[in-house]
Protein backbone atom coordinates (compact mmCIF):
# COMPACT_ATOMS: atom_id res chain seq x y z
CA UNK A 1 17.86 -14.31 -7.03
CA UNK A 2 17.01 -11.14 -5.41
CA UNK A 3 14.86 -11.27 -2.08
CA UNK A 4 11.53 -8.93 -2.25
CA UNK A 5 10.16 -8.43 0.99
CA UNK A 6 6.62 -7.48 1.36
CA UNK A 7 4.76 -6.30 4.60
CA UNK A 8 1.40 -5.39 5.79
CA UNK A 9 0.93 -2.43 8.16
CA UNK A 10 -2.03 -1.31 9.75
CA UNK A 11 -2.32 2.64 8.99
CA UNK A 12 -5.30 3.54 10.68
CA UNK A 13 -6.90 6.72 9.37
CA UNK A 14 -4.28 8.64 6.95
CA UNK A 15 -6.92 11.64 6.64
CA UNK A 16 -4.10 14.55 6.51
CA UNK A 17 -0.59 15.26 5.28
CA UNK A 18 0.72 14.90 9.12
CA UNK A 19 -0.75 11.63 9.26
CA UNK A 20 0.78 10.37 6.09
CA UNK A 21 4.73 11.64 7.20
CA UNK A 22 3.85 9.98 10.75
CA UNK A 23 3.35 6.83 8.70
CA UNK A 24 6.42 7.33 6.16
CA UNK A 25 9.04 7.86 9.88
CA UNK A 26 7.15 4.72 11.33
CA UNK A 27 7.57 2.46 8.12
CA UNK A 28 11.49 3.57 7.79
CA UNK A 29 11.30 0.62 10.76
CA UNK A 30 9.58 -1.77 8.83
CA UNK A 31 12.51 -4.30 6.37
CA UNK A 32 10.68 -3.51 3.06
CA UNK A 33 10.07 -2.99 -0.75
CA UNK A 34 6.51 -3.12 -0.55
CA UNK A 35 4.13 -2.10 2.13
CA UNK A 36 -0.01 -3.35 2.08
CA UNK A 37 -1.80 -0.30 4.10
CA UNK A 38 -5.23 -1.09 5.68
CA UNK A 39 -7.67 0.58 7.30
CA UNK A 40 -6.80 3.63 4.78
CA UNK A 41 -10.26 5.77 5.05
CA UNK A 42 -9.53 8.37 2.98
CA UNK A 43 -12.30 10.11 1.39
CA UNK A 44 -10.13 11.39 -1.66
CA UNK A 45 -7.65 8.98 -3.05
CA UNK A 46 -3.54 9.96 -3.00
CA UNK A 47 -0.51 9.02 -5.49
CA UNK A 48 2.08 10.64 -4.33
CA UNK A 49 6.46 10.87 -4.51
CA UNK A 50 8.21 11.81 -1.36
CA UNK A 51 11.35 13.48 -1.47
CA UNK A 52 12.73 9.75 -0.40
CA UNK A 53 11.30 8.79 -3.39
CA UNK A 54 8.70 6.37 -1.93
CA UNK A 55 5.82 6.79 -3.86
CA UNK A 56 2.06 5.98 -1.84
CA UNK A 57 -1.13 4.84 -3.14
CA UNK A 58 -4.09 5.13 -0.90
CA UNK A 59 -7.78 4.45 -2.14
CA UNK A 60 -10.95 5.64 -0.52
CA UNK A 61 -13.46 4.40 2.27
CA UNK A 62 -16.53 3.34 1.07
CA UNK A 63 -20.04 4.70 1.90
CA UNK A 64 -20.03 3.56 5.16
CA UNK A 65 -16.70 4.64 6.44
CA UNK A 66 -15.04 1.43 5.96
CA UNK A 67 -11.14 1.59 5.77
CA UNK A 68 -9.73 0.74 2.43
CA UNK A 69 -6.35 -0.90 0.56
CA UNK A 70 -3.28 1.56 0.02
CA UNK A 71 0.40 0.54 -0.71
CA UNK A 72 3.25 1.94 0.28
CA UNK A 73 6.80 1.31 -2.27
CA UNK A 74 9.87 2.03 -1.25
CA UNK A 75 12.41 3.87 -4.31
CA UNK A 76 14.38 1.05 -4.94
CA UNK A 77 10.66 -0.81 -6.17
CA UNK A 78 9.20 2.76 -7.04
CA UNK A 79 11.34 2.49 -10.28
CA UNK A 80 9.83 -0.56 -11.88
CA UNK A 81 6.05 0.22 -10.70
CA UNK A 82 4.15 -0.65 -14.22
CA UNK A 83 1.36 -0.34 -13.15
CA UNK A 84 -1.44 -0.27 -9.95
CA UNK A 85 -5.00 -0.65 -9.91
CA UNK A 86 -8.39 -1.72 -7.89
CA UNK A 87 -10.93 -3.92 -8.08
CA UNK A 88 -13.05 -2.61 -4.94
CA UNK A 89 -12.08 -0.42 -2.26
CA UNK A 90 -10.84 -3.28 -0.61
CA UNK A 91 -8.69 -4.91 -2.97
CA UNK A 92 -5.45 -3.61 -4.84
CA UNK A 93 -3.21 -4.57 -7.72
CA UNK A 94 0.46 -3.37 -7.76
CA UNK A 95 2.54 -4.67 -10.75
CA UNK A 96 6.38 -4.65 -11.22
CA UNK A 97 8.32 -4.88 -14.33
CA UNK A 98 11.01 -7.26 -15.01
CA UNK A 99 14.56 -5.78 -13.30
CA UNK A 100 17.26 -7.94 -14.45
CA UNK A 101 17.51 -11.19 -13.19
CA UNK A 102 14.43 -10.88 -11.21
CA UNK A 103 10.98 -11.79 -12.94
CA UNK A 104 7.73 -9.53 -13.18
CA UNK A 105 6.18 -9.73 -10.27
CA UNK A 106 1.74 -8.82 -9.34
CA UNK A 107 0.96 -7.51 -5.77
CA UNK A 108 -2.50 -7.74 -4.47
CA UNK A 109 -3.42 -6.37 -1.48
CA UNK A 110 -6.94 -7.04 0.00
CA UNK A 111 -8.39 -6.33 3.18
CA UNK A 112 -10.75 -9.02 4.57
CA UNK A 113 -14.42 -8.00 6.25
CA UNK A 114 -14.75 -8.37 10.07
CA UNK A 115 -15.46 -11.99 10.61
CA UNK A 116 -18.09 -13.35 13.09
CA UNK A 117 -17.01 -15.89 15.08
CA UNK A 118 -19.48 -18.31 16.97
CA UNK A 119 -18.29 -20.30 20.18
């Protein structure tokens, strides 16, 4: 059985299209197929194919500037994307198809609120 390896990688704002290829040359360091974004806060939402072939799915930050849920795949996962979706701006579905021997597989993605913490 195939290993998938799935990461999480805090993005900070990815506002502009120099932001996003900073974050495409820092992730070529990251061991993955699939990569959770946070802290997105875009105000326009992004699907987009690099030349690599990666393809990127960053959501929006809601009213209040809060960062959101993107996902980065790489082109060996790009392939069998089925589908992707949301449930809030904090929360994302990424769904792969069957490849072979390895089994459909659903991503999700979600980016917890600050927590309070009393001592």
């Amino acid at each position: 059985m195939a290993i998938f390896q799935c990461s999480t990688f805090n993005a900070r704002t990815l506002a502009s299209q120099v932001c996003i290829e900073d974050l495409m040359v820092q992730t070529r360091k990251i061991k993955h197929d699939v990569i959770g974004l946070t802290e997105t806060r875009r105000h326009r939402p992004l699907h987009d194919t690099f030349k690599t072939k990666e393809e990127v799915f960053l959501g929006t930050c809601d009213s209040r500037g809060v960062g959101s849920v993107g996902i980065l795949v790489t082109m060996h996962s790009a392939t069998n994307i089925d589908s992707y979706g949301t449930s809030t701006t904090r929360i994302r579905r990424l769904r792969l198809r069957k490849r072979g021997s390895t089994p459909a597989l659903t991503i999700f993605f979600a980016y917890p609120m600050g927590m309070r913490v009393a001592w």
